[in-house]
N, C-alpha and C. Protein backbone atom coordinates (compact mmCIF):
# COMPACT_ATOMS: atom_id res chain seq x y z
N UNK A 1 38.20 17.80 24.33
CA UNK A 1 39.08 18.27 23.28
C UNK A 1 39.01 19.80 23.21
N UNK A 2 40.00 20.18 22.85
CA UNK A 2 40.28 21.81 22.97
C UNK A 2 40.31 22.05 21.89
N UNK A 3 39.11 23.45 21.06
CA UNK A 3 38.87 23.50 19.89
C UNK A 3 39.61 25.55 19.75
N UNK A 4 40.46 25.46 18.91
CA UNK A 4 40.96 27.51 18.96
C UNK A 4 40.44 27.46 17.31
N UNK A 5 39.74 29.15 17.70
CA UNK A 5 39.60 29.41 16.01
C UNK A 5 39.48 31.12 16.51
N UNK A 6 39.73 31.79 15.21
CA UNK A 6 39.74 33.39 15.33
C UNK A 6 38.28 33.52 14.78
N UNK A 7 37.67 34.41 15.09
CA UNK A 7 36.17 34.86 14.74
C UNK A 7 36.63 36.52 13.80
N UNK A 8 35.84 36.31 12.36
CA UNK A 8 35.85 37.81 11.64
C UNK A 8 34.47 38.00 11.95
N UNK A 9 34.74 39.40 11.01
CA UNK A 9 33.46 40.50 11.32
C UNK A 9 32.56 39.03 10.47
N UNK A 10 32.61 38.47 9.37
CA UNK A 10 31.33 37.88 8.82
C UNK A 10 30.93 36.40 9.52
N UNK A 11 31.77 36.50 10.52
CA UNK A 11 31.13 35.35 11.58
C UNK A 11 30.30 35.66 12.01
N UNK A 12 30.66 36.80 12.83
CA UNK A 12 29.87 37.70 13.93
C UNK A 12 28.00 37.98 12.92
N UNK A 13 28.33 38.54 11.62
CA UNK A 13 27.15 39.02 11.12
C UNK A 13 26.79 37.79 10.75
N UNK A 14 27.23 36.72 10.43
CA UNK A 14 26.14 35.43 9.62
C UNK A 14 25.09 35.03 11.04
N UNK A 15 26.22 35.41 12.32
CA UNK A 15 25.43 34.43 13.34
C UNK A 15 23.85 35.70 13.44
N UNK A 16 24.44 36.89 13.70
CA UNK A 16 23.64 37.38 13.64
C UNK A 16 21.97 37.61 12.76
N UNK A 17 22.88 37.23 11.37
CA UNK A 17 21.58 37.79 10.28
C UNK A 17 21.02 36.11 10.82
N UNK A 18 21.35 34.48 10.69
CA UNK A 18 20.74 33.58 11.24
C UNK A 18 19.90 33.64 12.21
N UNK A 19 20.63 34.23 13.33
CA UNK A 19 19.50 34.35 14.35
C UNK A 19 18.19 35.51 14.40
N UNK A 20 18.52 35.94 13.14
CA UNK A 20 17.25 37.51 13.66
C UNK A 20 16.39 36.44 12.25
N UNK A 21 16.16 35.82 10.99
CA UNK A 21 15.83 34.75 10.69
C UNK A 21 14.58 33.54 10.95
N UNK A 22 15.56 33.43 12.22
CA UNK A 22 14.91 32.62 12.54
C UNK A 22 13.69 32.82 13.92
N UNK A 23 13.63 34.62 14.20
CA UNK A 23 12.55 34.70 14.78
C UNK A 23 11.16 35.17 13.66
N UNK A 24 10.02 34.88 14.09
CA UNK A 24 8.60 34.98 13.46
C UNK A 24 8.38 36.64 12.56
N UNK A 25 8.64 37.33 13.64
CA UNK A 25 9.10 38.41 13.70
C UNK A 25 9.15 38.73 12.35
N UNK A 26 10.56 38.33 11.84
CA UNK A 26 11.03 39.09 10.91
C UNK A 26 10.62 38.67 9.61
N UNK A 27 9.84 38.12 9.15
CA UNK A 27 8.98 37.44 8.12
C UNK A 27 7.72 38.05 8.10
N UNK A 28 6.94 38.73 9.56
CA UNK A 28 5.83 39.52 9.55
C UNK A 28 6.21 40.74 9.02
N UNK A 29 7.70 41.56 9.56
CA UNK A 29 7.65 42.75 9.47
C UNK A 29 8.09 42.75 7.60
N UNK A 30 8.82 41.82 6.88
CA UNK A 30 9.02 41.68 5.68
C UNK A 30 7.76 41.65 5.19
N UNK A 31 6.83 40.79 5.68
CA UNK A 31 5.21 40.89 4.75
C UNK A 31 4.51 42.58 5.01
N UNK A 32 4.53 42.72 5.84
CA UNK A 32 3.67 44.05 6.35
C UNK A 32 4.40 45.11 5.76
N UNK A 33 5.46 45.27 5.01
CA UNK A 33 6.38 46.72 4.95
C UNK A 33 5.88 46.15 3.27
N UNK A 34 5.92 45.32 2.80
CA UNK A 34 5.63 44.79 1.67
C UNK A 34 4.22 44.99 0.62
N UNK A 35 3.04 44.93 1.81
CA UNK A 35 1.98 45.09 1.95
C UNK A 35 1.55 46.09 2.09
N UNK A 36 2.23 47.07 3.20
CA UNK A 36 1.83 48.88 2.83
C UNK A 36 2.58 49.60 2.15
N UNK A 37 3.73 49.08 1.39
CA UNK A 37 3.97 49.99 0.32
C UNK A 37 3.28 50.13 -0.75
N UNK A 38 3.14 48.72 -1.18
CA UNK A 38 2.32 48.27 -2.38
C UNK A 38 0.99 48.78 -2.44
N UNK A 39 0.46 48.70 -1.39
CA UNK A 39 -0.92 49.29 -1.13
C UNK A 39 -0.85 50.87 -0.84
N UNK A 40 0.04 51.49 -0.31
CA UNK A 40 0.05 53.18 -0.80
C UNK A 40 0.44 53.65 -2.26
N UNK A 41 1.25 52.50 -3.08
CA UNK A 41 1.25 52.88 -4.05
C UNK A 41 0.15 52.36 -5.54
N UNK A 42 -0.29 51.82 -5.12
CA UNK A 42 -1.64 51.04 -6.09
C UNK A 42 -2.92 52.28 -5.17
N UNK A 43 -2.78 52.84 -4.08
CA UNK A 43 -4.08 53.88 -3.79
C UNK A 43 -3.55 55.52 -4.68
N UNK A 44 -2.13 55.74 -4.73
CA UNK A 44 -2.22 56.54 -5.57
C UNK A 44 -2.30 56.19 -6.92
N UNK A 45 -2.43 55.51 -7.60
CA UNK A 45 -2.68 54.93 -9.11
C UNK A 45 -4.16 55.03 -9.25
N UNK A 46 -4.92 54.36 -8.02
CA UNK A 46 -6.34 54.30 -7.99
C UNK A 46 -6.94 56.18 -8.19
N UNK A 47 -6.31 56.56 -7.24
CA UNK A 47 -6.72 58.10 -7.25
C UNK A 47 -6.39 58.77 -8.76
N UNK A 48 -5.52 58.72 -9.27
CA UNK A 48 -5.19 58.78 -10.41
C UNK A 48 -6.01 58.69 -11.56
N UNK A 49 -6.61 57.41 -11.43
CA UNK A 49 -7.46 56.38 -12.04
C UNK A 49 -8.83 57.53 -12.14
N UNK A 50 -9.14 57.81 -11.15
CA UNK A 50 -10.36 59.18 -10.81
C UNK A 50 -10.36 60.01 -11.74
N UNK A 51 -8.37 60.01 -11.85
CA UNK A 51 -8.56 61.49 -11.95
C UNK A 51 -8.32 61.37 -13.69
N UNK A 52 -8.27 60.57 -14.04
CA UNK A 52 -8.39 60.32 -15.65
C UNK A 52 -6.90 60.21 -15.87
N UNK A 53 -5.82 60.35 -15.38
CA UNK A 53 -4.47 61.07 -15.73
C UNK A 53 -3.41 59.54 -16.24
N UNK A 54 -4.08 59.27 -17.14
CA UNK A 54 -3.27 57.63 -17.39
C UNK A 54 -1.67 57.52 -16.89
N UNK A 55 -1.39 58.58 -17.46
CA UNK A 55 0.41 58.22 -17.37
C UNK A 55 0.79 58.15 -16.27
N UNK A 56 0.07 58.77 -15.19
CA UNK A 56 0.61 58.42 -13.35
C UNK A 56 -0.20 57.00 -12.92
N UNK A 57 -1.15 56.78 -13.97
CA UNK A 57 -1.79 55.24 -13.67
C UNK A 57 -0.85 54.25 -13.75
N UNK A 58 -0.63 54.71 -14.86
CA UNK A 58 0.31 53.35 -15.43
C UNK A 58 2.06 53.65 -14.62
N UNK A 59 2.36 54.87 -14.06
CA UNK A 59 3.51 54.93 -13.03
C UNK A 59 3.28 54.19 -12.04
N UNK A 60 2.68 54.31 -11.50
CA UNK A 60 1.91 53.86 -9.80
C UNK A 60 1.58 52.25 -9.94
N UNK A 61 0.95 52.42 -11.23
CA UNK A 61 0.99 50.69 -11.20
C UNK A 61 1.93 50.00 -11.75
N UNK A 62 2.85 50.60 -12.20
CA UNK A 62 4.40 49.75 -12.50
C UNK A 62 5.07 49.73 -11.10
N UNK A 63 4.92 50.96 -10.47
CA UNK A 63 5.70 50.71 -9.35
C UNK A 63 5.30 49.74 -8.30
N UNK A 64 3.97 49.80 -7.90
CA UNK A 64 3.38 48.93 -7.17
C UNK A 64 3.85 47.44 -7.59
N UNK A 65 4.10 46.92 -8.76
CA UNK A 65 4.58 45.64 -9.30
C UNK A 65 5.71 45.56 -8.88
N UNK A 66 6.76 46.26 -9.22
CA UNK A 66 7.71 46.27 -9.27
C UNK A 66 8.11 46.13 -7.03
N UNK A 67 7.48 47.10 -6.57
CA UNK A 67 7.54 46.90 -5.18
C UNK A 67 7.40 45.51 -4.79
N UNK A 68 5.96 45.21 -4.83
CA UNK A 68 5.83 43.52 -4.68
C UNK A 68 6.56 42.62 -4.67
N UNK A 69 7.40 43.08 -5.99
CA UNK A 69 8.23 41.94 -6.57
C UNK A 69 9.43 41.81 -5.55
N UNK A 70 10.13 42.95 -5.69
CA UNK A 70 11.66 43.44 -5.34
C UNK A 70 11.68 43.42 -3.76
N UNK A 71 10.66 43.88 -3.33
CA UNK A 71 10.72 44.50 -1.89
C UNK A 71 11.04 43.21 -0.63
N UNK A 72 11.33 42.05 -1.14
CA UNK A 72 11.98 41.24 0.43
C UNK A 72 13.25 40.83 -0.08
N UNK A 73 13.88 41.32 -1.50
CA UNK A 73 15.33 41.31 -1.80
C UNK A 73 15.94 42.93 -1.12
N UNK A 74 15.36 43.91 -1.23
CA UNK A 74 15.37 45.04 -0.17
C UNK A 74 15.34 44.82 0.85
N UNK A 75 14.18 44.00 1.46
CA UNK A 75 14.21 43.84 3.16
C UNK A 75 15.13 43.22 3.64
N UNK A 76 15.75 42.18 2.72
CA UNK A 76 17.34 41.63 3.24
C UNK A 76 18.26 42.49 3.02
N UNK A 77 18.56 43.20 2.31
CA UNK A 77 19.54 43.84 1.78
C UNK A 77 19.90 45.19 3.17
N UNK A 78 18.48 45.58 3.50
CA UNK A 78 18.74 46.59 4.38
C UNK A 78 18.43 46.10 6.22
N UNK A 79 17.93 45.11 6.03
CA UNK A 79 18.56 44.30 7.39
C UNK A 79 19.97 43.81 7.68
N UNK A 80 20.78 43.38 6.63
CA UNK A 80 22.26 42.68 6.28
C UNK A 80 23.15 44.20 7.08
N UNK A 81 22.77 45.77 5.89
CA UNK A 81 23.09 46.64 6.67
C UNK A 81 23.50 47.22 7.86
N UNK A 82 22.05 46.70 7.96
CA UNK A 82 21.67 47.07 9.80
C UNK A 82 22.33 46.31 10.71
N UNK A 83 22.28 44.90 10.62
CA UNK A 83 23.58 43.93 11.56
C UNK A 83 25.02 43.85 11.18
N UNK A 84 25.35 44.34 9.82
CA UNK A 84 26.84 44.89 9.55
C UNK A 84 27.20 46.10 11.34
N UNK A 85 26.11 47.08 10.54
CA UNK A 85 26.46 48.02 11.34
C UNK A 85 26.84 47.79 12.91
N UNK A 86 26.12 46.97 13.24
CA UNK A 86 25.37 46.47 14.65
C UNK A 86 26.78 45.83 14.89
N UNK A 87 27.27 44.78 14.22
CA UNK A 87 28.36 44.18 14.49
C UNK A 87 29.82 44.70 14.44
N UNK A 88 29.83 46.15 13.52
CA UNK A 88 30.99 46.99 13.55
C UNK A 88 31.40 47.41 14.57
N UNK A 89 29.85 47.46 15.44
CA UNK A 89 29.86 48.58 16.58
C UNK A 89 30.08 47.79 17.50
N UNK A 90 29.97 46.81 17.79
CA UNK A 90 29.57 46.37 18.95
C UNK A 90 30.95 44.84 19.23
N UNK A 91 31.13 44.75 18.03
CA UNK A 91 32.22 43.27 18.06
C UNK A 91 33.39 43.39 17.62
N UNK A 92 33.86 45.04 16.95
CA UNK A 92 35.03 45.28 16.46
C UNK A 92 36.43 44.74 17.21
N UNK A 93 36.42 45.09 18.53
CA UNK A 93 37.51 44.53 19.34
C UNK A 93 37.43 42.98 19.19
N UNK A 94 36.83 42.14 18.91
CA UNK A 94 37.32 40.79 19.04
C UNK A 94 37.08 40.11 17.93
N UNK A 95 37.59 41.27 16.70
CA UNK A 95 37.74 40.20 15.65
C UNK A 95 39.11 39.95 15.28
N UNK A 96 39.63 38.90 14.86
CA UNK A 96 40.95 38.31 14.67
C UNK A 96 41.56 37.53 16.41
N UNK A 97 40.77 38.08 17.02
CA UNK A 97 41.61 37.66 18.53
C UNK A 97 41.28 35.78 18.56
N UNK A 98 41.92 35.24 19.38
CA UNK A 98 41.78 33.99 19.39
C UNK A 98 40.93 33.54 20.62
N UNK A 99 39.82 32.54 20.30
CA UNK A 99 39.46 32.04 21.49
C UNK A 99 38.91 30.45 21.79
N UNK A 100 39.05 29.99 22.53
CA UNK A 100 39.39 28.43 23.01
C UNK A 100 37.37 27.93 23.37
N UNK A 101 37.31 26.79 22.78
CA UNK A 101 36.06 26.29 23.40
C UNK A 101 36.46 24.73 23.83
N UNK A 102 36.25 24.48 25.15
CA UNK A 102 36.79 23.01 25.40
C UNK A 102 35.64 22.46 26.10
N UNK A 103 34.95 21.07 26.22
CA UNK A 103 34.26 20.74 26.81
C UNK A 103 34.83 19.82 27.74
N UNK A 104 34.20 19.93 29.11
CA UNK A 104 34.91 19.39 30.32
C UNK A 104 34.16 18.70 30.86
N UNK A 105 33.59 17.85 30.78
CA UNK A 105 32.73 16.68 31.37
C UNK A 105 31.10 17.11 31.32
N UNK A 106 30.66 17.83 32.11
CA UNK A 106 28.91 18.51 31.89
C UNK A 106 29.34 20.13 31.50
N UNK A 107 30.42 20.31 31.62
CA UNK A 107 30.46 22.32 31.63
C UNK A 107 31.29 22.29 29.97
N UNK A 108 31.57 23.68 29.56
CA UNK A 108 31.98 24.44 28.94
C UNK A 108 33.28 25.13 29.09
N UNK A 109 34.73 25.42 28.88
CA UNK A 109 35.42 26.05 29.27
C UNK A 109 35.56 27.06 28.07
N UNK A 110 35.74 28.39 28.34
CA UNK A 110 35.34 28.98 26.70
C UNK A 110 36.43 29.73 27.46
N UNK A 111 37.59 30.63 26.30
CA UNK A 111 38.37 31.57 26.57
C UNK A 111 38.87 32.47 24.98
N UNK A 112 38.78 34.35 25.84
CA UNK A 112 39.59 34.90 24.21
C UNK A 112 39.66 35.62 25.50
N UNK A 113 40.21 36.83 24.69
CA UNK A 113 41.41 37.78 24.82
C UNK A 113 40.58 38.81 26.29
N UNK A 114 39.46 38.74 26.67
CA UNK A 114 38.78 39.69 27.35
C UNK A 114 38.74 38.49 28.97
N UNK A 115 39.36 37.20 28.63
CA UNK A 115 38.88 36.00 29.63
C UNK A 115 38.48 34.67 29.48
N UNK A 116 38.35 34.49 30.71
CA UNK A 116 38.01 32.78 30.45
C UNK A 116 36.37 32.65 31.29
N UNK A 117 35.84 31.79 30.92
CA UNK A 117 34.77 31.22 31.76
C UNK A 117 34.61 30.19 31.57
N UNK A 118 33.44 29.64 32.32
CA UNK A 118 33.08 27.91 32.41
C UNK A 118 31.68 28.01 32.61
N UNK A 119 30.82 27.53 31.18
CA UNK A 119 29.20 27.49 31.40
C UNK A 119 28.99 25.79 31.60
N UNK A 120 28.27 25.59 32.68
CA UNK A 120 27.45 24.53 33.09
C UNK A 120 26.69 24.10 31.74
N UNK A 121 26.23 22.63 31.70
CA UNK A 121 25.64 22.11 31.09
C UNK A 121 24.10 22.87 30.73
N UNK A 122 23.66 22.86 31.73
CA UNK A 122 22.61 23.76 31.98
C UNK A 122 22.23 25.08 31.61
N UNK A 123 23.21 25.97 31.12
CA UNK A 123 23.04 26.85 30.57
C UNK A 123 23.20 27.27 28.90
N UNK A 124 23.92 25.67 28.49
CA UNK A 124 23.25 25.78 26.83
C UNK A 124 22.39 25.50 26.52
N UNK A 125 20.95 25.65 25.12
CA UNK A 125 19.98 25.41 25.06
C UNK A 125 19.85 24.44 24.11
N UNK A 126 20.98 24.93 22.94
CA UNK A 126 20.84 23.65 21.87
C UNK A 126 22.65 24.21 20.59
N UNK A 127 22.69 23.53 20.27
CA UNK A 127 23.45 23.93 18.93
C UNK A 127 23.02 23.66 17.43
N UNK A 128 23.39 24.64 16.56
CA UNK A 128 23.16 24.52 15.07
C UNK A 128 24.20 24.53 14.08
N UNK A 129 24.11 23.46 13.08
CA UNK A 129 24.79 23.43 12.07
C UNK A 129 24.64 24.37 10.72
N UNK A 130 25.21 25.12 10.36
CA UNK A 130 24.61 25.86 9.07
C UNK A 130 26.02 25.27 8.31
N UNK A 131 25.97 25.32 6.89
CA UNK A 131 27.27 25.03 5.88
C UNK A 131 28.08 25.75 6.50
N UNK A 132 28.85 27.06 6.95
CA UNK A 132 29.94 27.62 7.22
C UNK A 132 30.00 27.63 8.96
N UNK A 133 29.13 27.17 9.39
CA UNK A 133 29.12 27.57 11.49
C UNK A 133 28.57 26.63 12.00
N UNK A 134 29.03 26.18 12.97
CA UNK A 134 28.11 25.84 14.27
C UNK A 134 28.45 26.83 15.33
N UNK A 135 26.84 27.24 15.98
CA UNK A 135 26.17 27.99 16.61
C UNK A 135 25.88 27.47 17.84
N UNK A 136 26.17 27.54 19.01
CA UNK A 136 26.29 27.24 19.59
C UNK A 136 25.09 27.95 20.78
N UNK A 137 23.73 27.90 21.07
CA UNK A 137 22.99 28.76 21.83
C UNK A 137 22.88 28.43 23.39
N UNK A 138 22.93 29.71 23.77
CA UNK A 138 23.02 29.60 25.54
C UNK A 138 21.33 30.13 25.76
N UNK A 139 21.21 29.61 27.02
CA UNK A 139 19.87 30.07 27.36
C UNK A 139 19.08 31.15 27.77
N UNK A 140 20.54 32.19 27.72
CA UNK A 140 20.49 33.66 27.69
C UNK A 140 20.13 34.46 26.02
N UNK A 141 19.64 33.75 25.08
CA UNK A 141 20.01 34.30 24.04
C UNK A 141 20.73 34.93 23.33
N UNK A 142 21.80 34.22 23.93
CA UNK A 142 22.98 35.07 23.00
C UNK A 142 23.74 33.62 22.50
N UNK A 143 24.87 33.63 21.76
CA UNK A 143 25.47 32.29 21.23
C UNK A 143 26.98 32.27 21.14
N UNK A 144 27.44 31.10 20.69
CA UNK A 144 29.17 30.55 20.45
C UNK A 144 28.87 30.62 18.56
N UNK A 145 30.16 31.41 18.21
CA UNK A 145 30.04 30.95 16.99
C UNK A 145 31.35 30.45 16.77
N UNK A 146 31.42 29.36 16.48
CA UNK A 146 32.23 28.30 15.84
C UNK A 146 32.53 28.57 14.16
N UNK A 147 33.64 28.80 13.36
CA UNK A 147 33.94 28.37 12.07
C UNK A 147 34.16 27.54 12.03
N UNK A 148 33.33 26.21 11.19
CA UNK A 148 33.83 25.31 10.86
C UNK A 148 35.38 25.15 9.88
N UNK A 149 35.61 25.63 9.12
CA UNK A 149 36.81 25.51 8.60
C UNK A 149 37.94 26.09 9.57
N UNK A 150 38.06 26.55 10.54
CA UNK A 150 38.86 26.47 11.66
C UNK A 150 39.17 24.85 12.67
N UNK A 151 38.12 24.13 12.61
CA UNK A 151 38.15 23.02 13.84
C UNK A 151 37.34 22.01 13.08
N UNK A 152 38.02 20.77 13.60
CA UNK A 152 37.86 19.78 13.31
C UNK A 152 36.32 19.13 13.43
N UNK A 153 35.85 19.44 11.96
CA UNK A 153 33.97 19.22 11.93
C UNK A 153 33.47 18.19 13.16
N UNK A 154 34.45 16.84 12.57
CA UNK A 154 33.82 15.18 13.38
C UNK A 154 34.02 15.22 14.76
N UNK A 155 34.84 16.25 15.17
CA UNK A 155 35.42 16.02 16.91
C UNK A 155 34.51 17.29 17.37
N UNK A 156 34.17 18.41 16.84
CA UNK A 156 33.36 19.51 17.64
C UNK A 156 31.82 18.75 17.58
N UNK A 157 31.46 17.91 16.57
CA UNK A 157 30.41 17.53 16.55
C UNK A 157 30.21 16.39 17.79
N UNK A 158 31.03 15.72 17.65
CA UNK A 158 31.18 14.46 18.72
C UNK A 158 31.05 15.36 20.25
N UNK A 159 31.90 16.74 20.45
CA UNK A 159 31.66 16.75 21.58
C UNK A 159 30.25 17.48 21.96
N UNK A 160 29.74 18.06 21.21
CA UNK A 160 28.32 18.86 21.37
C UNK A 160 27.49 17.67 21.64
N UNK A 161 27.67 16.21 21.07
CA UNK A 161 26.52 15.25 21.00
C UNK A 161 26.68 14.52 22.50
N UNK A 162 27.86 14.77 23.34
CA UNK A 162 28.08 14.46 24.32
C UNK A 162 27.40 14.97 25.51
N UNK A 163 27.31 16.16 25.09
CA UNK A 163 26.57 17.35 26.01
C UNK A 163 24.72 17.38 26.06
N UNK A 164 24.27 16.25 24.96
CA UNK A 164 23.12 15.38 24.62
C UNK A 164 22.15 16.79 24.71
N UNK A 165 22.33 17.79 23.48
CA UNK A 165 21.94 19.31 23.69
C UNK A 165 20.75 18.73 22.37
N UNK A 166 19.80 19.65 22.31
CA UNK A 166 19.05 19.81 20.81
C UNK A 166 19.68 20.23 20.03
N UNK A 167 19.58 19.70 18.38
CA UNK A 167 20.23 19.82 17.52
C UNK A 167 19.73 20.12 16.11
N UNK A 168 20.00 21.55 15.75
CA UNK A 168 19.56 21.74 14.29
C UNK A 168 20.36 21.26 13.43
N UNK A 169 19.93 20.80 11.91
CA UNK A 169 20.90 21.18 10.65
C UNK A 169 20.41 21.96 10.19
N UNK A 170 20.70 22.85 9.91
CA UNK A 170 20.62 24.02 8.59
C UNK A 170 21.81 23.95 7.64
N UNK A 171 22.28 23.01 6.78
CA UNK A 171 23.33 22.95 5.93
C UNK A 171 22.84 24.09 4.84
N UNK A 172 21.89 24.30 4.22
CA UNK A 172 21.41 24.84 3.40
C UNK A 172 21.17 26.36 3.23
N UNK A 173 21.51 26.53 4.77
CA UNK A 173 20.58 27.93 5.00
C UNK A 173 21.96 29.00 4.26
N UNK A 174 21.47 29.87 3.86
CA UNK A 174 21.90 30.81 3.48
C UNK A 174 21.15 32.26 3.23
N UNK A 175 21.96 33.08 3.41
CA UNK A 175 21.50 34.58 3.62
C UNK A 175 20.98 35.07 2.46
């Protein structure tokens, strides 16, 4: 079955902010940026603390709270940024263009506006469901992003299960 849907810029960034997510990675560097702020700012409060000077005590240690608290609604906020940007730059030409995903017995026939190709069975790794996408991953690390409200949920699903690939749900996930 032959599936057409247009891809926007917040396709491009959901697949993106999903996949950077879901490496280890980015949960360490959220704890660790979290962890030395808080802790440079609770060592100047401490120094403070020395120095008798309450009112930068009690600054330093509001802020330090307040860091703790706030700082992985920041770390999303300025990662979201960063793959906006990433995706302005890099995916601007093929948003609104149209492109075709058809499955052809073990292969892939995929086509938009830059071409057509045909990936072997073998070179997808798995696909994922999130509420607004299926994601489609190749074994190159890079992916298909599918809108679901473009194509028919029960028939793109039927044909991915054909292709007998690994299969996430993430219905839930959200940014």
């Amino acid at each position: 079955m032959k599936f057409e849907y247009t891809l926007q810029e917040e396709d491009y960034l959901s697949f993106q902010l999903y996949t950077a997510q879901q490496q280890p990675r980015f949960y360490l560097r959220q704890k660790n940026g979290r962890f030395f702020l808080a802790l440079i700012f609770a060592t100047m409060g401490i120094y403070f603390g020395y120095s008798k000077e309450w009112g930068m005590v009690t600054y330093f240690s509001l802020v330090t709270i307040v860091i703790f608290l706030f700082y992985p609604r920041y770390f999303r906020w300025r990662q979201k940024m960063h793959y906006l940007r990433f995706v302005r730059q890099h995916y601007r030409s093929a948003f609104n263009a149209v492109e075709t995903f058809e499955r052809s017995g073990k292969t892939v026939k995929l086509s938009n506006q830059t071409g057509a190709g045909t990936l072997p069975q073998d070179e997808l790794e798995s696909w994922v469901e999130t509420g607004q996408h299926f994601y489609v991953i190749l074994k190159s690390s890079s992916g298909l992003v599918i809108p679901k409200a473009q194509v028919d949920e029960d028939a793109f699903r039927k044909e991915m299960m054909a292709l007998n690939l690994s299969h996430t749900e993430d219905l839930n996930w959200e940014w």
